[in-house]
N, C-alpha and C. Protein backbone atom coordinates (compact mmCIF):
# COMPACT_ATOMS: atom_id res chain seq x y z
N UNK A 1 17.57 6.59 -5.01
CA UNK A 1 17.63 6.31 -3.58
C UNK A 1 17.31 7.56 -2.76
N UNK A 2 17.72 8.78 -3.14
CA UNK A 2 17.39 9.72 -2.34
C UNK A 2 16.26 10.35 -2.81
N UNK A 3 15.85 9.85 -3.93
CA UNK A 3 14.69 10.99 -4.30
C UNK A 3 13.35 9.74 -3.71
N UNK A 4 13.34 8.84 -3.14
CA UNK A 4 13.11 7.78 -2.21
C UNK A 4 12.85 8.37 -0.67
N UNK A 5 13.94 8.38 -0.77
CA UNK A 5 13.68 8.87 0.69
C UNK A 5 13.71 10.15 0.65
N UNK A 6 13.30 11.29 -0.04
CA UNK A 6 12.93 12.50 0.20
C UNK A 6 11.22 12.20 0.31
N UNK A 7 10.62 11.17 -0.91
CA UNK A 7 9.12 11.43 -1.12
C UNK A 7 8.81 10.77 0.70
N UNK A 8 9.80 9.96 0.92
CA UNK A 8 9.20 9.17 2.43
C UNK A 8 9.11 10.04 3.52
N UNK A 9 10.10 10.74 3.17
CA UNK A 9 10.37 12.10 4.45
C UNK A 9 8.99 12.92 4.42
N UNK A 10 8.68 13.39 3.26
CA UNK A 10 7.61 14.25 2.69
C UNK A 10 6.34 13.89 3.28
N UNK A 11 6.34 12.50 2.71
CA UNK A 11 5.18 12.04 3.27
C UNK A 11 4.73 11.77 4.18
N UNK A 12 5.58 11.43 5.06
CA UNK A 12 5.45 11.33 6.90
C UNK A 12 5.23 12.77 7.10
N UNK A 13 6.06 13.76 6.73
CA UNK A 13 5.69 15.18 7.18
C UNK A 13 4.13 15.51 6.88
N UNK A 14 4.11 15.72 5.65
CA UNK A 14 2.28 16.33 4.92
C UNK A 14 1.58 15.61 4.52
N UNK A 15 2.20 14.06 4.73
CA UNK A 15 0.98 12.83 4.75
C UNK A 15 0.22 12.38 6.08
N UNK A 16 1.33 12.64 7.02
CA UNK A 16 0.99 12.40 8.57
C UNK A 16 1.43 13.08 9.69
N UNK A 17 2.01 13.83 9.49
CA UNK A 17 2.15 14.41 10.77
C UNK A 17 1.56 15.83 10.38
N UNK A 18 1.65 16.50 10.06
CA UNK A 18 0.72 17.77 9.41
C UNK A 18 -0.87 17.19 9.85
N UNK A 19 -1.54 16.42 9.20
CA UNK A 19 -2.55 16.33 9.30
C UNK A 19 -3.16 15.59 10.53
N UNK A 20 -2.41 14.89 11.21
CA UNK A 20 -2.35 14.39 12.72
C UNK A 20 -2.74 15.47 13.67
N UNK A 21 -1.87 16.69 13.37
CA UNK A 21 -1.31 18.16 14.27
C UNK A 21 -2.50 18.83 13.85
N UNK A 22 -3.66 19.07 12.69
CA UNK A 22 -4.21 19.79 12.40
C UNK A 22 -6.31 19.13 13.15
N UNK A 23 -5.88 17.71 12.99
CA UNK A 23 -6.78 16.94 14.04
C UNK A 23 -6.68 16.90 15.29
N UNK A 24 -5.32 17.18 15.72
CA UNK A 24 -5.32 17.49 17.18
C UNK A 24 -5.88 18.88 17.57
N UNK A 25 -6.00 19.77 16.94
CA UNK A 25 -6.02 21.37 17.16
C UNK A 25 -7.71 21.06 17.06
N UNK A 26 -8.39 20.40 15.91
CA UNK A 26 -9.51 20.44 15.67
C UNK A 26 -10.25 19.91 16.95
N UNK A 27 -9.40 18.93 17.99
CA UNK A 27 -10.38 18.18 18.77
C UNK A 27 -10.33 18.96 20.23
N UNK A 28 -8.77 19.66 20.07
CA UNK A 28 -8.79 20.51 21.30
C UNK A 28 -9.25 21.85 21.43
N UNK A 29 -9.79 22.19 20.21
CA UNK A 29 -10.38 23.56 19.96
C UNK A 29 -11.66 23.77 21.00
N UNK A 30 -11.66 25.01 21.39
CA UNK A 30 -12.72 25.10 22.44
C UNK A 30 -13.77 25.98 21.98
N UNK A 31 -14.28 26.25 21.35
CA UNK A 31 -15.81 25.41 21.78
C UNK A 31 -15.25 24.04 20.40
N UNK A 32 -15.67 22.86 20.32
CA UNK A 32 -15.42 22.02 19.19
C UNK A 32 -16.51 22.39 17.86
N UNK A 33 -15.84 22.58 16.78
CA UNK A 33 -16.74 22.34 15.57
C UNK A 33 -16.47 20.66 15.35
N UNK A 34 -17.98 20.64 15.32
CA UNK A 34 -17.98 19.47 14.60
C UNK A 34 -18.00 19.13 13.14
N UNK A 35 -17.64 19.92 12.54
CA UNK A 35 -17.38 20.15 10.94
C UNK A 35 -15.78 19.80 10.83
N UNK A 36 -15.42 20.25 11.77
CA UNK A 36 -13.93 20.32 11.38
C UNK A 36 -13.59 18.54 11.94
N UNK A 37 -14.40 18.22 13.07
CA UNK A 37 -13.91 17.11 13.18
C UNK A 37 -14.64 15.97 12.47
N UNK A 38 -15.58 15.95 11.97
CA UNK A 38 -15.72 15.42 10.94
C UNK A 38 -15.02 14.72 9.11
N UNK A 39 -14.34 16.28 9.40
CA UNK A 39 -13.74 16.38 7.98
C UNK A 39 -12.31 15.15 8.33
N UNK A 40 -11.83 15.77 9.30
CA UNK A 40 -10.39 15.10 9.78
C UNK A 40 -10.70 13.57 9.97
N UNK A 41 -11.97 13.35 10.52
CA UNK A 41 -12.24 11.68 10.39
C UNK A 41 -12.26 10.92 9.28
N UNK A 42 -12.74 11.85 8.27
CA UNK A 42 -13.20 11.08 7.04
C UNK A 42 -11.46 11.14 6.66
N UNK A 43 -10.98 12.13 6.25
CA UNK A 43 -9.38 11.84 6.04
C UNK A 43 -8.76 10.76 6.95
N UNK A 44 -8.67 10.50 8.13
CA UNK A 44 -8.37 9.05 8.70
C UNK A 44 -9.08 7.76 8.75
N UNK A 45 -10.07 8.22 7.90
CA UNK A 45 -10.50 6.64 7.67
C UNK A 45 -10.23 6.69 5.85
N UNK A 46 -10.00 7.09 5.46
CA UNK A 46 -9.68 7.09 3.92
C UNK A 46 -8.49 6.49 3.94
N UNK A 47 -7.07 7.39 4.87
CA UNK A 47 -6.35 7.09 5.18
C UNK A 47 -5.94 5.65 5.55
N UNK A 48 -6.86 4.94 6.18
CA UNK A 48 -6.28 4.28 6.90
C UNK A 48 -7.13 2.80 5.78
N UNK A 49 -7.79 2.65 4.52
CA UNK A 49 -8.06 1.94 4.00
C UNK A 49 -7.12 2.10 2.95
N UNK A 50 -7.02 3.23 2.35
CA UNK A 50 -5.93 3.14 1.48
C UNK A 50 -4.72 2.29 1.68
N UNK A 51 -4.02 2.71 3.50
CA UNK A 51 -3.09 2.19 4.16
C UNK A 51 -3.06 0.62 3.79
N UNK A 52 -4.23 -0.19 4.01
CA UNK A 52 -4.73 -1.61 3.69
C UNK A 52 -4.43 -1.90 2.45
N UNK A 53 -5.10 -1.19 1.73
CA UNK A 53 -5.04 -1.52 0.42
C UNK A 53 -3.66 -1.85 -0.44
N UNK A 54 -3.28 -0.51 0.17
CA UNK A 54 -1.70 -0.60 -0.27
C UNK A 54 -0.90 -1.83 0.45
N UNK A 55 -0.76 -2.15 1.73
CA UNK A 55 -0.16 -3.32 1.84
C UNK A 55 -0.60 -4.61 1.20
N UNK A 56 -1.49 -4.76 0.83
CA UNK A 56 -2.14 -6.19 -0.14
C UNK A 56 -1.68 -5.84 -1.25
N UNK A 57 -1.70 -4.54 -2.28
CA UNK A 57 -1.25 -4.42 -3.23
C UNK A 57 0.02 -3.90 -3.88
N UNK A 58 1.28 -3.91 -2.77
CA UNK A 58 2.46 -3.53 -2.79
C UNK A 58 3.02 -4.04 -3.69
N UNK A 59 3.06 -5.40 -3.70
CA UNK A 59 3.78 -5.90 -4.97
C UNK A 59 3.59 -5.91 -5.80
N UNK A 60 2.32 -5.06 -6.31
CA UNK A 60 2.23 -5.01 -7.85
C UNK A 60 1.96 -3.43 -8.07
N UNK A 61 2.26 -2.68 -7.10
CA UNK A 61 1.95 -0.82 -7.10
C UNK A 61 3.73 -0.48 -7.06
N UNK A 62 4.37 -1.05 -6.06
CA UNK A 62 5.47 -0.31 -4.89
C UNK A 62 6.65 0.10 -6.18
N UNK A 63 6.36 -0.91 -7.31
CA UNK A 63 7.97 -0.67 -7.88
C UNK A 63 7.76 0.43 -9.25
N UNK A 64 6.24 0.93 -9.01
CA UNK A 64 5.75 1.73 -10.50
C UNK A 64 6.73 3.40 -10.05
N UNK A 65 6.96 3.69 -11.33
CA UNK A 65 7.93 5.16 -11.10
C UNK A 65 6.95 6.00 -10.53
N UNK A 66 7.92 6.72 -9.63
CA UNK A 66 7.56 8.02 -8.83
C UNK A 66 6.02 7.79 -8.31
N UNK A 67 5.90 6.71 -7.77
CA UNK A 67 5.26 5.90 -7.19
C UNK A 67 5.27 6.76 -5.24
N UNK A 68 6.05 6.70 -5.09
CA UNK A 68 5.90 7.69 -3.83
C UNK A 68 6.02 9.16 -4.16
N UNK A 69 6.17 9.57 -4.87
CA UNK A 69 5.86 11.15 -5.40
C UNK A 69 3.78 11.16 -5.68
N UNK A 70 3.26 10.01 -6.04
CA UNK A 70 2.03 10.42 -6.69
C UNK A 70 1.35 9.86 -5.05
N UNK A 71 1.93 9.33 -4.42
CA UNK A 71 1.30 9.10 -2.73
C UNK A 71 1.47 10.36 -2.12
N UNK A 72 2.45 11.23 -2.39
CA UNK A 72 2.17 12.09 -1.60
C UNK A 72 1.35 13.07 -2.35
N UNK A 73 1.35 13.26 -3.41
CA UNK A 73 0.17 13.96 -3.89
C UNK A 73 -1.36 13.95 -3.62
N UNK A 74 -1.40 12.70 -3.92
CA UNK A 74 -2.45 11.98 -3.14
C UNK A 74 -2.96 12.27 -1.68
N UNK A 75 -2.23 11.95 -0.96
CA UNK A 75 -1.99 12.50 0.43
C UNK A 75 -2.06 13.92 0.97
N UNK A 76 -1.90 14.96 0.12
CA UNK A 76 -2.02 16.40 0.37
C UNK A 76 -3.66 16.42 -0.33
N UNK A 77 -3.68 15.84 -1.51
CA UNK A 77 -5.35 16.10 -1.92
C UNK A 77 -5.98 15.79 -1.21
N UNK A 78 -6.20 14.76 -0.54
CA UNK A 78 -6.74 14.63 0.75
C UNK A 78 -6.95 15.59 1.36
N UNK A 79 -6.15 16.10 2.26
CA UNK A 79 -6.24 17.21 3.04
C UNK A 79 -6.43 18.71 2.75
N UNK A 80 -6.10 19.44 1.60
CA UNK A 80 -6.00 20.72 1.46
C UNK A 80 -7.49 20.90 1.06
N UNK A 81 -7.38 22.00 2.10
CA UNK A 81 -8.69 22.08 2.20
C UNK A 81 -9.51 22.91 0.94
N UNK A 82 -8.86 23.06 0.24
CA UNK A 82 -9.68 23.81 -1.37
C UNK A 82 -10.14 22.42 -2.25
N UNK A 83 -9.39 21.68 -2.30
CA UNK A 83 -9.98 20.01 -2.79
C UNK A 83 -10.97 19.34 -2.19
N UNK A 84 -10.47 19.32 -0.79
CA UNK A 84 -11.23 18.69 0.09
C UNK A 84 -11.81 17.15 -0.30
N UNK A 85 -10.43 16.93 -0.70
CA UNK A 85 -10.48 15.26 -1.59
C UNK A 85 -10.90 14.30 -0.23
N UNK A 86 -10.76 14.54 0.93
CA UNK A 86 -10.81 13.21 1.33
C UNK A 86 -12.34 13.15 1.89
N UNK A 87 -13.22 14.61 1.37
CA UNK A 87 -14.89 14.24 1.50
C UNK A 87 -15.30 13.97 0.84
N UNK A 88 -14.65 14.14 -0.62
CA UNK A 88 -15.29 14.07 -1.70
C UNK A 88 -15.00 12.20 -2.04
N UNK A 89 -13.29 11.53 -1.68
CA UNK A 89 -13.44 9.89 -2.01
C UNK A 89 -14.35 9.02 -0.65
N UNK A 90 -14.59 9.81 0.39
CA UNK A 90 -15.47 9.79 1.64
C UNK A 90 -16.73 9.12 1.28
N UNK A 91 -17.26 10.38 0.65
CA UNK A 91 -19.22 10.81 0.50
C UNK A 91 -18.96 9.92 -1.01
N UNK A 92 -18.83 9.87 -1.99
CA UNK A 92 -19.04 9.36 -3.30
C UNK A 92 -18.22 8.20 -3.68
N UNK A 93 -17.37 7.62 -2.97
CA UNK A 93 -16.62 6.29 -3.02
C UNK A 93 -16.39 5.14 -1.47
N UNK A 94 -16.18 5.71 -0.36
CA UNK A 94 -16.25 4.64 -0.03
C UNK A 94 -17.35 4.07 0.96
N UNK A 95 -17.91 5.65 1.39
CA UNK A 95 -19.45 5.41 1.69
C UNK A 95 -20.56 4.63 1.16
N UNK A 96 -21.08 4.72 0.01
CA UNK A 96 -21.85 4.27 -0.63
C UNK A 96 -21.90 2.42 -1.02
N UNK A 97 -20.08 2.13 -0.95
CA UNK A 97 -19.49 0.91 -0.77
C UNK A 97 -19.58 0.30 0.57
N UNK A 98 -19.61 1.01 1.48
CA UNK A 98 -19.95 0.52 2.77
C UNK A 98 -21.09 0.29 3.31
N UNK A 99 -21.70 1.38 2.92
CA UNK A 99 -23.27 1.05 3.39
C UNK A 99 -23.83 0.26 2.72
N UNK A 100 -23.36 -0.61 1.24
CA UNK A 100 -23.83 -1.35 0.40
C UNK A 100 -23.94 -2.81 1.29
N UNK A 101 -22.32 -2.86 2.07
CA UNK A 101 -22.26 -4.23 2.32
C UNK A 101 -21.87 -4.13 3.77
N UNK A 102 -22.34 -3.33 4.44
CA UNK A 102 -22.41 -2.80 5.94
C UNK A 102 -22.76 -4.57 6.70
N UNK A 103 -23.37 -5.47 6.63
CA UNK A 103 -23.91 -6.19 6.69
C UNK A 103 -22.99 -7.41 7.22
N UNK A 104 -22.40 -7.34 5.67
CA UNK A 104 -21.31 -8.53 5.17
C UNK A 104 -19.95 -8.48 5.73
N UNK A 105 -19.34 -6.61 5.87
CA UNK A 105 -18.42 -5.98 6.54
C UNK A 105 -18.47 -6.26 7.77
N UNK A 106 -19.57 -6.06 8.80
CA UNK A 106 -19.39 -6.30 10.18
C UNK A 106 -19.57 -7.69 10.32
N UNK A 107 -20.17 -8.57 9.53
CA UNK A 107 -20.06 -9.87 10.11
C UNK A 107 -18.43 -10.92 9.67
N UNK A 108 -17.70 -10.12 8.64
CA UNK A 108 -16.48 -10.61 8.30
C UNK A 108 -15.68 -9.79 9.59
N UNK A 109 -15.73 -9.10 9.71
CA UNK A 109 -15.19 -8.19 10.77
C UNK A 109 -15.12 -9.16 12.24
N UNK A 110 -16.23 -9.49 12.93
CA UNK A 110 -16.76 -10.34 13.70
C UNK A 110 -16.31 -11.96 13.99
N UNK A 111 -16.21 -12.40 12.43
CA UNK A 111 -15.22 -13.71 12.56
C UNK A 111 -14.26 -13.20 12.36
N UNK A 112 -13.43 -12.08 12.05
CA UNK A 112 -12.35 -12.35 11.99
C UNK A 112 -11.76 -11.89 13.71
N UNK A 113 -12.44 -11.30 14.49
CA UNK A 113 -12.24 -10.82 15.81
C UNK A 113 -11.99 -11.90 16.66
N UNK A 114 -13.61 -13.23 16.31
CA UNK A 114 -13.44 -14.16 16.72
C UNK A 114 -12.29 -15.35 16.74
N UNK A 115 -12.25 -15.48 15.39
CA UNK A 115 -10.36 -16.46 14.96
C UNK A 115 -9.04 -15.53 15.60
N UNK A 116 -9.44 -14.12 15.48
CA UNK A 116 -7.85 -13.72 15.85
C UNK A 116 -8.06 -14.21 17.20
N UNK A 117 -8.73 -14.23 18.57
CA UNK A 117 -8.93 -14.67 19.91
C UNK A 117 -8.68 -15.46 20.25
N UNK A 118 -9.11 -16.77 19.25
CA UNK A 118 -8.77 -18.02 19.22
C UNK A 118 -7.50 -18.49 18.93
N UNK A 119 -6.72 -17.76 18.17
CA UNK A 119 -5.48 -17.63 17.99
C UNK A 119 -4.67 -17.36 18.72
N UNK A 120 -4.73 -16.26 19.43
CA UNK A 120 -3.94 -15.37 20.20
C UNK A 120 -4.39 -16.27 21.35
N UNK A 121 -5.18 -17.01 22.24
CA UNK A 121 -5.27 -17.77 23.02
C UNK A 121 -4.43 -19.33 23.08
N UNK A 122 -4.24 -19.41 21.58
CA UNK A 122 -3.30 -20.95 21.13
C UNK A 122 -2.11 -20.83 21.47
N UNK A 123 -2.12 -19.49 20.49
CA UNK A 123 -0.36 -19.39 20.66
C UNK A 123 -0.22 -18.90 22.44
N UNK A 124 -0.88 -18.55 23.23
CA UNK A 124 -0.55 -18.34 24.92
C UNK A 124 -0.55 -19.45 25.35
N UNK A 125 -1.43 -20.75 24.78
CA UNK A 125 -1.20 -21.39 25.83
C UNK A 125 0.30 -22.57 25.18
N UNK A 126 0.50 -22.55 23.73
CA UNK A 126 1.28 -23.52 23.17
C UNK A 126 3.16 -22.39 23.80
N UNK A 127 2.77 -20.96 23.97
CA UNK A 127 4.29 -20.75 24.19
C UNK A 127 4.03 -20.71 26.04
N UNK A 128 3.18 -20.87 26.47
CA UNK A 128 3.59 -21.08 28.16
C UNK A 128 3.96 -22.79 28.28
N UNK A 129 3.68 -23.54 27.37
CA UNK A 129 3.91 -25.01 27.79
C UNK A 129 5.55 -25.22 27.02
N UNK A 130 5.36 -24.08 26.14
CA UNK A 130 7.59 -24.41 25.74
C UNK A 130 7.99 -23.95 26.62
N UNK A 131 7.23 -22.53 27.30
CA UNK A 131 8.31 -21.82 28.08
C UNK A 131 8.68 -22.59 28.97
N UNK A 132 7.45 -23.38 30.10
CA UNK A 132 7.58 -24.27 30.92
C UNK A 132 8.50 -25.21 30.95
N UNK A 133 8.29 -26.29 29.36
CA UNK A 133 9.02 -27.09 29.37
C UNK A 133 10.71 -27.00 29.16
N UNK A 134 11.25 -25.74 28.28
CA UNK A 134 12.15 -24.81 28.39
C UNK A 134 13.06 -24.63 29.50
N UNK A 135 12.20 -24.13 30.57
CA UNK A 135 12.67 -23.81 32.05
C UNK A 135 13.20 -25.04 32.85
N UNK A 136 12.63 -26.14 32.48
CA UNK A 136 12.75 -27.04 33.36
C UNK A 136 13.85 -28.03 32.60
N UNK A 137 13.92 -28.12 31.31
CA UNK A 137 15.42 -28.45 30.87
C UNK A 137 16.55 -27.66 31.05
N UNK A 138 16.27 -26.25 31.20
CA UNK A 138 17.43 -25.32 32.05
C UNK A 138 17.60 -25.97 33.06
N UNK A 139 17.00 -26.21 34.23
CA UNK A 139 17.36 -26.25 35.56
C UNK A 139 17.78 -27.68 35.40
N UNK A 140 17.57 -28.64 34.53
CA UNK A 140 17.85 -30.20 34.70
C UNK A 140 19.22 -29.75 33.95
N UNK A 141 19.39 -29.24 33.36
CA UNK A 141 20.65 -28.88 32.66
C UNK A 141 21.96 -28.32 33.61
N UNK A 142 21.66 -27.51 34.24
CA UNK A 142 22.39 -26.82 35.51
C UNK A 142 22.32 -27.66 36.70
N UNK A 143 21.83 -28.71 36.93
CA UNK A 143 21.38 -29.44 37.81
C UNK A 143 22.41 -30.58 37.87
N UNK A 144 22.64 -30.89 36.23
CA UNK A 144 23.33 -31.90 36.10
C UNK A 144 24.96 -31.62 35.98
N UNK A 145 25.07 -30.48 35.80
CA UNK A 145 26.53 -29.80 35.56
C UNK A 145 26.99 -29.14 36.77
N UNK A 146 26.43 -29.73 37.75
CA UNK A 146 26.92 -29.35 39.17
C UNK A 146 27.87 -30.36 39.47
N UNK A 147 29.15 -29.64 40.19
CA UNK A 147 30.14 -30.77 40.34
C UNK A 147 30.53 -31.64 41.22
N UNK A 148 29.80 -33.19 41.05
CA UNK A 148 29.50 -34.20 41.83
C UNK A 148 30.83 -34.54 42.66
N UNK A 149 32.00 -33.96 42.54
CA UNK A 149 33.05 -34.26 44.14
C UNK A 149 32.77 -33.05 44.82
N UNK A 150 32.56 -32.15 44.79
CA UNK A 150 31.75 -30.95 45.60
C UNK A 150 30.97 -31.44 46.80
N UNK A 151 30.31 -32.34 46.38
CA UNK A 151 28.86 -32.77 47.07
C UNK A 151 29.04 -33.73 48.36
N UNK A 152 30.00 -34.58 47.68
CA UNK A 152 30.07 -35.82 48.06
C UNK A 152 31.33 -35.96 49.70
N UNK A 153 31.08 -36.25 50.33
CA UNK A 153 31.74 -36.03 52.31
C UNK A 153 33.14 -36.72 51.74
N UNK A 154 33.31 -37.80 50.49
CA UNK A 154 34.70 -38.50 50.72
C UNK A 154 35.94 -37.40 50.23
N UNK A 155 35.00 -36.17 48.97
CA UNK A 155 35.79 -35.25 48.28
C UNK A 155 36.86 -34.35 49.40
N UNK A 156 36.16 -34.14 50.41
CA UNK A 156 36.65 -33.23 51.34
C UNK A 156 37.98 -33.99 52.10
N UNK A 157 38.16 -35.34 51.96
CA UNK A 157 39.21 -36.26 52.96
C UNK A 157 40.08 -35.98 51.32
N UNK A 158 39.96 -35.64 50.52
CA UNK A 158 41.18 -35.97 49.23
C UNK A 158 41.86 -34.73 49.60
N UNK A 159 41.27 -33.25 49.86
CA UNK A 159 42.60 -32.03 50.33
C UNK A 159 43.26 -32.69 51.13
C-alpha cells in the first residue's frame, strides 16, 4: 500500500510535474528554441497515448508487480535527456504508425467528434425537458401543500 502510493507520488512528481515545469521554461524561454520545444511535444504526445492506452488496458496491466515502479521508469526515460526516449518511441514507433493510417485516424477522429455532438446535444435537450418537467411537479407539489383554511374568507370567522 505504501510502496503504491510512493510510485504514485513519484510519478506525478518526475512523470508530470517535472516535465510540465521543464516545458513551461522551454516555451517561455526568450529567444524560443524550437528544438527544445519540439522535444517536450513529442514527450506529451507519447505521453498522452500511452495515457489511452493504459486506460483500455488497465485491467489486464494495473495488477502486474511493481507495475507502477516500471511506469515511472518509463516515464523518466522519456524525459532524461541522455535517453531521449520519448524521440526515439516518437521518430521510430509512433510516427511511422501514424503517418501509415493518418487517413483512417482523422476520419475516425471526425465521426467520433461528430457522434460525441450529437450526443452531448441529446443528453441537453432530454435533461432540460426532466429539468422542466421536474420544476413544475415541484411547484404543483408546493402548490398543493398550501394550507387550504388559510385561503379561504370562512377560516378567518372560526378565530
Amino acid at each position: 500500500m505504501l510502496g503504491d502510493f510512493l510510485a504514485r507520488s513519484l510519478l506525478l512528481l518526475f512523470g508530470y510535474a517535472y516535465p510540465a515545469f521543464q516545458c513551461y521554461k522551454a516555451v517561455v524561454m526568450a529567444p524560443i528554441q524550437v528544438e527544445q520545444l519540439r522535444y517536450w511535444c513529442k514527450f506529451w504526445i507519447v505521453v498522452a497515448i500511452l495515457t489511452v492506452v493504459e486506460r483500455i488496458a488497465d485491467a489486464f496491466v494495473g495488477w502486474f508487480p511493481m507495475y507502477g515502479e516500471l511506469k515511472l521508469a518509463l516515464f523518466i526515460y522519456l524525459w532524461y535527456p541522455k535517453t531521449m526516449g520519448s524521440g526515439y518511441v516518437f521518430d521510430t514507433l509512433l510516427r511511422p504508425l501514424v503517418d501509415k493510417n493518418d487517413k483512417d485516424i482523422e476520419k475516425m477522429l471526425l465521426d467520433l467528434r461528430i457522434k460525441a455532438w450529437d450526443l452531448a446535444i441529446f443528453y441537453w435537450n432530454n435533461c432540460t425537458e426532466l429539468s422542466q418537467s421536474a420544476l413544475l411537479r415541484v411547484v404543483n407539489y408546493m402548490a398543493s401543500r398550501r394550507n387550504p383554511l388559510a385561503a379561504t374568507p370562512s377560516s378567518k370567522k372560526l378565530k
